[in-house]
Protein backbone atom coordinates (compact mmCIF):
# COMPACT_ATOMS: atom_id res chain seq x y z
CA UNK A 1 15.83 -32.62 -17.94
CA UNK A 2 17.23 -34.83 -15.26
CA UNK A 3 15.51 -37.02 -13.23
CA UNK A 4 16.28 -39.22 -10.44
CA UNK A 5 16.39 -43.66 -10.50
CA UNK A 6 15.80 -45.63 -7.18
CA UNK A 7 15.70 -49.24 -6.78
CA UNK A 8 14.16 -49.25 -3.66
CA UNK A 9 13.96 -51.15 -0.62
CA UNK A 10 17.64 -51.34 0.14
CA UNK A 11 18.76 -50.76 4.05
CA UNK A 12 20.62 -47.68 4.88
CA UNK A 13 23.92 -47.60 7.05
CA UNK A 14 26.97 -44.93 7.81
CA UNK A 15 27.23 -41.84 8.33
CA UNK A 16 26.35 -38.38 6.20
CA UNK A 17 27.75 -35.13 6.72
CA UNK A 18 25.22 -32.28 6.20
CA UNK A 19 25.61 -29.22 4.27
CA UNK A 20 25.17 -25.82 4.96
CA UNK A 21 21.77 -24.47 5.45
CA UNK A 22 19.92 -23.04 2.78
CA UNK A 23 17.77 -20.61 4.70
CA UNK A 24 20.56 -18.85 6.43
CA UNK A 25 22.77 -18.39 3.33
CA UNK A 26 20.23 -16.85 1.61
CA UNK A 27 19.92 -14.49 4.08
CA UNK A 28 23.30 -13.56 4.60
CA UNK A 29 24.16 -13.18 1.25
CA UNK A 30 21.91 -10.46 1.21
CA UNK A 31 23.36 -8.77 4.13
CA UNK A 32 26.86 -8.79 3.11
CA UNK A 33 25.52 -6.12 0.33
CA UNK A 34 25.54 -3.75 3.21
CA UNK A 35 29.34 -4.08 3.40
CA UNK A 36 31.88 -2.59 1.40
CA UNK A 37 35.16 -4.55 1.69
CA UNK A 38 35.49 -7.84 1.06
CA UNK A 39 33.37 -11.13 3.24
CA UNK A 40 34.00 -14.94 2.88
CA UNK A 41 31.23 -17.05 3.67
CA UNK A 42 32.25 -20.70 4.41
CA UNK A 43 29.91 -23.84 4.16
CA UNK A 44 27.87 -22.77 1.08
CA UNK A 45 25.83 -25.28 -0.30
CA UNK A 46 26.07 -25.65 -4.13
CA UNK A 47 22.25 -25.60 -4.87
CA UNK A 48 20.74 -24.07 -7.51
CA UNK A 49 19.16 -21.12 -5.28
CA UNK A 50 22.79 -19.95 -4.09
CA UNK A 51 23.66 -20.06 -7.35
CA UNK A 52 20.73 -17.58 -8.12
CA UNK A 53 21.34 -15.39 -5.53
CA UNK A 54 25.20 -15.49 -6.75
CA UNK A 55 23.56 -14.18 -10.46
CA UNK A 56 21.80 -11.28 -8.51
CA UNK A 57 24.64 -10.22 -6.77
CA UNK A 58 26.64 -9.66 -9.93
CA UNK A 59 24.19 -8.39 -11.54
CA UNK A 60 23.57 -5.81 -8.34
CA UNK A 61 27.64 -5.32 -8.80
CA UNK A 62 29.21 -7.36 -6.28
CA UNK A 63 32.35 -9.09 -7.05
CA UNK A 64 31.78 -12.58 -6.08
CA UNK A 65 33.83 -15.96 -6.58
CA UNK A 66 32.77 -19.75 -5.36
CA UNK A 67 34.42 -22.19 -5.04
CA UNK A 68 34.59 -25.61 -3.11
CA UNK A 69 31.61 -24.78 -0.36
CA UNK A 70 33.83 -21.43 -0.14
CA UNK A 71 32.01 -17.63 -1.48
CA UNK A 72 34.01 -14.43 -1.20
CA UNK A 73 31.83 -11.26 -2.01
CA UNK A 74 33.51 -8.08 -2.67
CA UNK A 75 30.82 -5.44 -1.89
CA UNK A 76 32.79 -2.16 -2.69
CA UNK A 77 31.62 -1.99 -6.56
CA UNK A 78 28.25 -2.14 -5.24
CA UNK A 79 25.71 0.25 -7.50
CA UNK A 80 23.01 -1.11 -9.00
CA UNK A 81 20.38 -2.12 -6.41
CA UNK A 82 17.78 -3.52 -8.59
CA UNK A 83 16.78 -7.10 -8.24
CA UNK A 84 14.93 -8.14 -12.18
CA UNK A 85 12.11 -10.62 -12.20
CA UNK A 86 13.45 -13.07 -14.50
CA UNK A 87 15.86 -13.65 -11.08
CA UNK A 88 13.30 -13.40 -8.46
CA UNK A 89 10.43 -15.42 -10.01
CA UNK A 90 12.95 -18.31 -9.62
CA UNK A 91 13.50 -17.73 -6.36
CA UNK A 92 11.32 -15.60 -3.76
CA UNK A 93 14.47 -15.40 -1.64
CA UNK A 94 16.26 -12.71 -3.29
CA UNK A 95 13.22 -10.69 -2.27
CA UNK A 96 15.89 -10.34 0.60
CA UNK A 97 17.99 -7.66 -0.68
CA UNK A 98 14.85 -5.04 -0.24
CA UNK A 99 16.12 -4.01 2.86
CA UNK A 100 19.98 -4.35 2.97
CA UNK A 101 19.65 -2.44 -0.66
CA UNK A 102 17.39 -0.07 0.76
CA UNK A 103 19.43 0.85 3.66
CA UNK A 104 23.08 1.27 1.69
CA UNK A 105 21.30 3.15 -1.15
CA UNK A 106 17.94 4.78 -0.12
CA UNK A 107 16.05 3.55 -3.05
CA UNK A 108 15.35 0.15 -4.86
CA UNK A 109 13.50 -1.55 -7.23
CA UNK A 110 12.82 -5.89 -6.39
CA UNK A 111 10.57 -7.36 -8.71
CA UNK A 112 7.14 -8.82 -7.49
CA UNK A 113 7.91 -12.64 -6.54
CA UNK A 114 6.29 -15.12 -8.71
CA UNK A 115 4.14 -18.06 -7.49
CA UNK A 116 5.35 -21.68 -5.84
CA UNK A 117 3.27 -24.14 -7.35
CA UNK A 118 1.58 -24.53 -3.43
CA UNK A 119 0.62 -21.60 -2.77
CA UNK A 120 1.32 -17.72 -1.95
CA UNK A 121 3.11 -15.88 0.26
CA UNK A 122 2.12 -12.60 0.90
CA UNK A 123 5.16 -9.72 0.66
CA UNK A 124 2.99 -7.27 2.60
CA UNK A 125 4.80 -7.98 6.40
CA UNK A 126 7.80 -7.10 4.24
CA UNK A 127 6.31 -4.23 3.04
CA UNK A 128 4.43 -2.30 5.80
CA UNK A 129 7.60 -3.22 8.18
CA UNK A 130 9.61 -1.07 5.60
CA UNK A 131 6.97 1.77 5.31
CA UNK A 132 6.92 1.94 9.34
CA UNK A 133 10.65 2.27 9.26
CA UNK A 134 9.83 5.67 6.56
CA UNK A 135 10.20 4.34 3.66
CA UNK A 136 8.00 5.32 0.67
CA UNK A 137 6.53 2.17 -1.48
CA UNK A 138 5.22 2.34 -5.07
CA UNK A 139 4.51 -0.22 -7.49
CA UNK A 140 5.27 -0.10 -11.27
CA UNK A 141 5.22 -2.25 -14.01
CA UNK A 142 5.51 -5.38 -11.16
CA UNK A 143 8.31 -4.09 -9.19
CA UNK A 144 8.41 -2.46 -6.19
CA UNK A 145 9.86 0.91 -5.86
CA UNK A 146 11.23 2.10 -2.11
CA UNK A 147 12.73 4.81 -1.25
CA UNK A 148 14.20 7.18 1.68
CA UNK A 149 16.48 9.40 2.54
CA UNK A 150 17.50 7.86 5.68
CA UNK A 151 14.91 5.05 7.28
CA UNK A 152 13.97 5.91 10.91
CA UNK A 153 13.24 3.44 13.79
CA UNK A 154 10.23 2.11 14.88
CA UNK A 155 8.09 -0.45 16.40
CA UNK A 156 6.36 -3.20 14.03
CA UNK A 157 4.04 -5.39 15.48
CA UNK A 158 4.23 -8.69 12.87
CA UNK A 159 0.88 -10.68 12.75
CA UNK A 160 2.51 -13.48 11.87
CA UNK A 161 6.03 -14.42 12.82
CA UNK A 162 7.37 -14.34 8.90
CA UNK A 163 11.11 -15.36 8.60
CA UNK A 164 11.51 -13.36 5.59
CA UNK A 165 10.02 -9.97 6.68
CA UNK A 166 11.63 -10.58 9.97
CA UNK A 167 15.07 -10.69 8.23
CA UNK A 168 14.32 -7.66 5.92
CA UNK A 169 13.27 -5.75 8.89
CA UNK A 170 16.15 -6.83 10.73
CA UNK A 171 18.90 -5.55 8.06
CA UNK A 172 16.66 -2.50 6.94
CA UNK A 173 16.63 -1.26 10.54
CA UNK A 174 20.49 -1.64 11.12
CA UNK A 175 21.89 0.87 9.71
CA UNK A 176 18.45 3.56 10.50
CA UNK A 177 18.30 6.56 12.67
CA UNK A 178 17.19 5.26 16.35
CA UNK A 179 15.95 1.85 18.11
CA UNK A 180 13.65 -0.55 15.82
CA UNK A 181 11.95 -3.02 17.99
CA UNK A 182 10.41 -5.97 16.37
CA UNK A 183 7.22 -7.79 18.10
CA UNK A 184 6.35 -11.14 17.30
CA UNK A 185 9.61 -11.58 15.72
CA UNK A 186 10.35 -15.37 13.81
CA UNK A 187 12.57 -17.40 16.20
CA UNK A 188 14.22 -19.62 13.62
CA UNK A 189 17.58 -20.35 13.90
CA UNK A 190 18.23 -18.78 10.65
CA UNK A 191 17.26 -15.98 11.63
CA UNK A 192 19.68 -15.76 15.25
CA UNK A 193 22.36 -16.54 12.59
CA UNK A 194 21.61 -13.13 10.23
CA UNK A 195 21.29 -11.33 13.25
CA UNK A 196 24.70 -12.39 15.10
CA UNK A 197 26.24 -11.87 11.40
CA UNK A 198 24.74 -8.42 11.28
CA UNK A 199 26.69 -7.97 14.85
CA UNK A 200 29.98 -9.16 13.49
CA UNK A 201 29.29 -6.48 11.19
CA UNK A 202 28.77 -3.91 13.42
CA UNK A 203 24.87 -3.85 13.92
CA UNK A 204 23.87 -3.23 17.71
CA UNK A 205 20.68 -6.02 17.81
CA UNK A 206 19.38 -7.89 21.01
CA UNK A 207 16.54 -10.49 21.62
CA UNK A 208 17.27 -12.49 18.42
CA UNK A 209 15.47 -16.24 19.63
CA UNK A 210 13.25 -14.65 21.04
CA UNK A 211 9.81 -13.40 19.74
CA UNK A 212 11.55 -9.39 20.37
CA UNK A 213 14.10 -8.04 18.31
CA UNK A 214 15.73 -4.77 19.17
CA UNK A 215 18.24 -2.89 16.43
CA UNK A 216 19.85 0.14 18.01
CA UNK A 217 20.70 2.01 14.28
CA UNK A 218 24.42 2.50 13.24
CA UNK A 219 26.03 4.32 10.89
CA UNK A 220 27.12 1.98 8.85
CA UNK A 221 28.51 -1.51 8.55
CA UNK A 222 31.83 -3.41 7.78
CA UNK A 223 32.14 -6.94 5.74
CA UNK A 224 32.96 -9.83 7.89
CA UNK A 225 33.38 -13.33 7.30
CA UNK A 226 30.93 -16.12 8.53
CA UNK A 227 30.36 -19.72 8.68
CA UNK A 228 26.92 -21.06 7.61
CA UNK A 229 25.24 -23.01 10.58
CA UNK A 230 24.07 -26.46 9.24
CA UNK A 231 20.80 -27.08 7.04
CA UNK A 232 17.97 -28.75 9.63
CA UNK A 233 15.66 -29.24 6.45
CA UNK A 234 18.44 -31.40 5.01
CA UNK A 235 19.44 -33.05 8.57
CA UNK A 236 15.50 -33.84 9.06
CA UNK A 237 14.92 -35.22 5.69
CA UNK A 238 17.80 -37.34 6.59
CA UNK A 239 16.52 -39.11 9.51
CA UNK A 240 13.27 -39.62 8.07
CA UNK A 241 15.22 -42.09 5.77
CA UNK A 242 16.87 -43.55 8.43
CA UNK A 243 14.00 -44.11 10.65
CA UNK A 244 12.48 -45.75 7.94
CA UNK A 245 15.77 -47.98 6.48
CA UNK A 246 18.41 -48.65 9.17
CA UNK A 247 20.94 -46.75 11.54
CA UNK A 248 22.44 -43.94 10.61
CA UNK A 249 24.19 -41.15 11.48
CA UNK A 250 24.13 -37.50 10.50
CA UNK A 251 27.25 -35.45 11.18
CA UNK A 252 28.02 -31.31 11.50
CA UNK A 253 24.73 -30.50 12.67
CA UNK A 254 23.32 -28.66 16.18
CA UNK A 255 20.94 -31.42 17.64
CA UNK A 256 19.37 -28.67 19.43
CA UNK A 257 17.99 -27.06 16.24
CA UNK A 258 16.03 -30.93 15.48
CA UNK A 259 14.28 -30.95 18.85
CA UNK A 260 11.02 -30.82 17.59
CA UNK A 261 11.53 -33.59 15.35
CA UNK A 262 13.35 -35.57 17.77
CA UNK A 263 10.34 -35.39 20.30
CA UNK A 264 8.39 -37.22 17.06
CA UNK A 265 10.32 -39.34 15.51
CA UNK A 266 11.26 -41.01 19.35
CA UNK A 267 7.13 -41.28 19.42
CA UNK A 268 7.30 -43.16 16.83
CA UNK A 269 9.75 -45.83 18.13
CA UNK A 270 12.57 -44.83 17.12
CA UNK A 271 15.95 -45.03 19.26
CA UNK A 272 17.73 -41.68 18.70
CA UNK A 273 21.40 -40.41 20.21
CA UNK A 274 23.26 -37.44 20.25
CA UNK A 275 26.49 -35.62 20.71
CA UNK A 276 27.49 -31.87 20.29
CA UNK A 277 27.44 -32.10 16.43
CA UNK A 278 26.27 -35.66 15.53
CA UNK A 279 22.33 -37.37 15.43
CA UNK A 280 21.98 -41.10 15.12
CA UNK A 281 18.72 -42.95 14.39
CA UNK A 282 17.88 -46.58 14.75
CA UNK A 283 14.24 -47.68 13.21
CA UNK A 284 11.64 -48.72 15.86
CA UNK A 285 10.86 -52.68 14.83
CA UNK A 286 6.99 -51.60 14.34
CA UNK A 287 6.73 -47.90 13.21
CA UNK A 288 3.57 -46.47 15.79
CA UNK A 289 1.63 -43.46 13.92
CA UNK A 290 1.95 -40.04 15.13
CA UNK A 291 0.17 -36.96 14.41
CA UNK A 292 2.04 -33.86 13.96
CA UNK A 293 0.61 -30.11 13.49
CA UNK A 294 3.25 -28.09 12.14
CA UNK A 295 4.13 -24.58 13.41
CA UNK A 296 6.67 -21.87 13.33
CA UNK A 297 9.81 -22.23 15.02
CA UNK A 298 10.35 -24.04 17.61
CA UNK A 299 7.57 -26.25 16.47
CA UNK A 300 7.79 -28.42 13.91
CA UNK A 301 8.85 -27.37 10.55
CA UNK A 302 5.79 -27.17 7.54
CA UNK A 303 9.68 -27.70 5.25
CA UNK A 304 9.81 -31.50 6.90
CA UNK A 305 5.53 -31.86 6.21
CA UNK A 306 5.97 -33.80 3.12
CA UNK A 307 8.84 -36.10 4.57
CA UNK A 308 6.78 -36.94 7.44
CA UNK A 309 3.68 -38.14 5.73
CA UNK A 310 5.98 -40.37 3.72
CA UNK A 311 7.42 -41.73 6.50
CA UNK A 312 3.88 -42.63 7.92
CA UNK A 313 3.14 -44.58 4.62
CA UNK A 314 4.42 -47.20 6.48
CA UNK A 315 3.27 -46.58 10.20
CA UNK A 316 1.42 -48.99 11.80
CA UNK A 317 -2.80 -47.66 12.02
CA UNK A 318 -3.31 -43.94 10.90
CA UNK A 319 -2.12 -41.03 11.80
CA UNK A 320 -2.78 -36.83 10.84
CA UNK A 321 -0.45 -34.59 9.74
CA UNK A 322 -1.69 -30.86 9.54
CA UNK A 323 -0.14 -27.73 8.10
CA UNK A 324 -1.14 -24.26 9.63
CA UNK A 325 1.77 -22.93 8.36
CA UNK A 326 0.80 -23.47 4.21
CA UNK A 327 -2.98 -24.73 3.98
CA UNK A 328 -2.45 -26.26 0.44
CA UNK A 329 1.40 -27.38 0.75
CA UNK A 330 0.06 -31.04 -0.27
CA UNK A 331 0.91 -31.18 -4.02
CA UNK A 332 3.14 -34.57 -2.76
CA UNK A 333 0.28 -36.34 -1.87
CA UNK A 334 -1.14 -37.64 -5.41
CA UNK A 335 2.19 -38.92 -5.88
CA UNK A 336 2.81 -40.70 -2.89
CA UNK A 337 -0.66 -42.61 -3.56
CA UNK A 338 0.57 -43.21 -6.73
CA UNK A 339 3.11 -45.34 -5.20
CA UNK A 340 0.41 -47.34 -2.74
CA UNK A 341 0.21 -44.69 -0.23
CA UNK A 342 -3.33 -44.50 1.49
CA UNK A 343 -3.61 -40.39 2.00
CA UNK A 344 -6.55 -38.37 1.98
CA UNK A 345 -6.68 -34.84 2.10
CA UNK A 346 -8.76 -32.62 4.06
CA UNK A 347 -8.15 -28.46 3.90
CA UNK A 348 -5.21 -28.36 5.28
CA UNK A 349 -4.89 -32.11 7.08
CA UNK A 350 -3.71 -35.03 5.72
CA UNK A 351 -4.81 -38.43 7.07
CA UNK A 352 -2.42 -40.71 6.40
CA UNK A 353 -3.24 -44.82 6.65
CA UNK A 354 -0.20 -46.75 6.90
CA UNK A 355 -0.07 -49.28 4.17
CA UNK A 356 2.05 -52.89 3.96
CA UNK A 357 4.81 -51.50 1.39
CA UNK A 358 4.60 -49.17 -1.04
CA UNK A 359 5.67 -50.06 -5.14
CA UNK A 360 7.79 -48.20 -7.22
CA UNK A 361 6.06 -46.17 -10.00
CA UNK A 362 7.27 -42.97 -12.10
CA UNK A 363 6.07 -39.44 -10.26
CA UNK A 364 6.81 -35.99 -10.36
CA UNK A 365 8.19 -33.57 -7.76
CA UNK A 366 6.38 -29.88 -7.42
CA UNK A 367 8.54 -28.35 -4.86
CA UNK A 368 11.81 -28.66 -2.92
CA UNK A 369 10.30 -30.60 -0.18
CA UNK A 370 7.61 -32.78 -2.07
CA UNK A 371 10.73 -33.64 -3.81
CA UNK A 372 12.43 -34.72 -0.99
CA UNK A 373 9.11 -37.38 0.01
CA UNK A 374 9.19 -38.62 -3.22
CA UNK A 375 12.80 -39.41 -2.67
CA UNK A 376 12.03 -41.37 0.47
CA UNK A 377 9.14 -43.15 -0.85
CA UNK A 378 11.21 -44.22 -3.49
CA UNK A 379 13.37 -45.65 -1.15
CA UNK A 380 11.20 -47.53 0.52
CA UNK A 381 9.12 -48.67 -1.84
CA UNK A 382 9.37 -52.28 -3.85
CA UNK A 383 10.75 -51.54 -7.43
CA UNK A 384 11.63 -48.47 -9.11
CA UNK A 385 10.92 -45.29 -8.97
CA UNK A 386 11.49 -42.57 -10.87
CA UNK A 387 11.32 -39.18 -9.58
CA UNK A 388 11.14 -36.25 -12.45
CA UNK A 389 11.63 -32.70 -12.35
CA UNK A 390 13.91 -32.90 -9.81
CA UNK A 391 15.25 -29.56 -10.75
CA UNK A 392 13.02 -28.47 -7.78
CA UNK A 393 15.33 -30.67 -5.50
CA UNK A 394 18.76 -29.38 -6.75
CA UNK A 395 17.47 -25.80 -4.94
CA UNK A 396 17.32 -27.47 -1.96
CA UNK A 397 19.47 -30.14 -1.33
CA UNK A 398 23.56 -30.56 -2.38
CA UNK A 399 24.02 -33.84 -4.03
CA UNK A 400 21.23 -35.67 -2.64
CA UNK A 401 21.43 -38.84 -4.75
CA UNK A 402 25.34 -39.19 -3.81
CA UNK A 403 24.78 -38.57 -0.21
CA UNK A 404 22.17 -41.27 -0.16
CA UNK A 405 24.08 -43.63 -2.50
CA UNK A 406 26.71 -43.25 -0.03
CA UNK A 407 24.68 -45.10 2.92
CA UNK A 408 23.68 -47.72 0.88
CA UNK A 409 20.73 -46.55 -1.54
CA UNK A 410 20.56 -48.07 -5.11
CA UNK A 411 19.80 -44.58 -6.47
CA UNK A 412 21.39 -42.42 -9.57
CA UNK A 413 20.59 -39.32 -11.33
CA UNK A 414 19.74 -39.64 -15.69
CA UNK A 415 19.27 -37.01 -18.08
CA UNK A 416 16.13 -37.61 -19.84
């Protein structure tokens, strides 16, 4: 099992390109199962979750070949739309081809998701969005079984604004009999991408980045080709870094998408500058605390939680950082402190004491983004550190290690 080598406190410089976004591949990936002919996705990060979903679509009978940031997916061999657990307990986002399967082939079975080592997240949006749309829903043997003959519109009222069931929806609805209007719809930018795909593919949907979807139902849909907008997550973990280590720059990403992040990390001192498609960040020469509460989109991302109480390790007096998005999405937290951090936890706030330095120690990542913390702590932190499991970051983010190496990091990947 690999695992990850910093000597830290070294100052970062340059410039990093960013990859692809995670959470709209995904996605889209999913949807091109409602075409037939052939799509080419450009800008695919090579993480272990694409990879995944690359496994499901072969196994679902899509003809698919990557290569060099570059996916084609031939869709017309399509015919087994069935999504096995040993897949999906890796990776709750193939529970994305519910819908698009559901649509093309009026049934499907999709395995229950497994469990994230921080806690659960409910499939029932998905669900009851599908069953208002027609569709009939049983459970055996931990799958889920839907089926219908042709899914009818409707209107679905979310509670919560859930990226995933508002992408399901989305794709379910396009190809259904009549106008499916989505309330309380997720805004994330991820989501604006699926649905403009969806259009390229012949959908007929309005209101996406807003909090109302509409879907006027087609017949069917065509393949297209699409480029993947750029991975926030990754840009935001990014600037973190730099905010803690020296001027950087982060290149091929949409400023606009960071704004909430911007907003805090200026807050905290920090001199930030942008162009159409580049970020730079120069440290603040005393790091002020700042409280964040994270939110759906637009507010600021629970994915860049972890990051940010790392970064206020170092902040000058105390600050709170609390998650209403995932109550218990602290498992980072014991780690950090293991490395000199001063963090208690409180339901779902953490108050964070800023601390001198932090010293290197061995810890172990939990999750994509506590992995990413970890990272930065190491960074910052006297010594080395050594950052296990980091299979959990290798879903998340391409090349990490290199990309940081490449501003100026003293860090290297071993197999243990």
């Amino acid at each position: 099992m690999d695992k990850i080598i910093i000597e830290g406190d070294n100052p970062l410089s340059g410039s990093v390109a960013i990859s692809g976004a995670k959470n709209a591949v995904l996605p889209i990936m999913a949807a091109a199962l409602m075409g037939k002919e052939r799509a080419t996705i450009t800008r695919v990060p090579d993480l272990r979750d694409t990879k995944t979903m690359i496994r499901l679509m072969e196994i679902i009978g899509a003809v698919c070949n990557y290569d060099n940031g570059i996916l084609t997916v031939d869709g017309s061999m399509v015919d087994n739309p069935e999504a096995p657990y040993e897949l999906v307990k890796t990776m709750r986002a193939s529970f994305y081809v519910l819908g698009p399967l559901l649509a093309r082939f009026g049934i499907v079975r999709v395995s229950l998701p497994g469990g994230c080592a921080w806690g659960p997240r409910p499939v029932d949006f998905h669900l009851k969005g599908l069953e208002k749309l027609g569709a009939k829903i049983t459970l055996e043997n931990g799958y889920i079984i839907a089926r219908s003959d042709r899914l009818q519109g409707a209107e679905i009222q979310f509670e919560f604004p859930s990226v995933g069931a508002t992408g399901n929806i989305v794709m379910a609805a396009a190809t259904a009999v009549g106008t499916t209007i989505i309330r309380n719809a997720a805004r994330e930018p991820e989501i604006i991408q699926l649905c403009d795909y969806l259009n390229q593919m012949g959908s007929n949907i309005s209101g996406q980045g807003s909090t109302t979807i509409t879907i006027d139902g087609v017949d069917s849909l065509v393949s297209a080709d699409v480029a993947v907008i750029p991975d926030r997550i990754e840009a935001g973990t990014f600037l973190t870094a730099g905010a803690l280590l020296g001027e950087i720059t982060i290149k091929d990403v949409n400023p606009h998408h960071l704004d909430s992040l911007l907003i805090k990390l200026k807050e905290t001192g920090c001199t930030i500058s942008t162009t159409e498609d580049t970020v730079t960040i120069s440290p603040a020469d005393s790091i002020q605390a700042a409280d964040i509460t994270t939110a759906v989109y637009p507010g600021f991302p629970t994915d860049l939680q972890a990051q940010w109480i790392a970064f206020m390790t170092l902040a000058q007096g105390s600050s709170m950082v609390t998650d209403t998005v995932y109550h218990d999405r602290f498992s980072h937290i014991p780690e950090l402190n293991r490395l000199g951090a001063n963090i208690k936890v409180d339901q779902n706030t953490a108050f964070v004491r800023g601390v001198k330095n932090l010293v290197g120690a061995p810890v172990m990542s939990t999750d994509i983004r506590a992995s990413a913390s970890l990272i930065i702590g190491g960074l910052i932190a006297k010594g080395t550190t050594e950052v296990n499991r980091v299979y959990h970051i290798d879903r998340g983010y391409e090349q990490i290690e290199e990309k940081f190496s490449g501003l100026g990091a003293k860090i290297w990947r071993e197999s243990a």
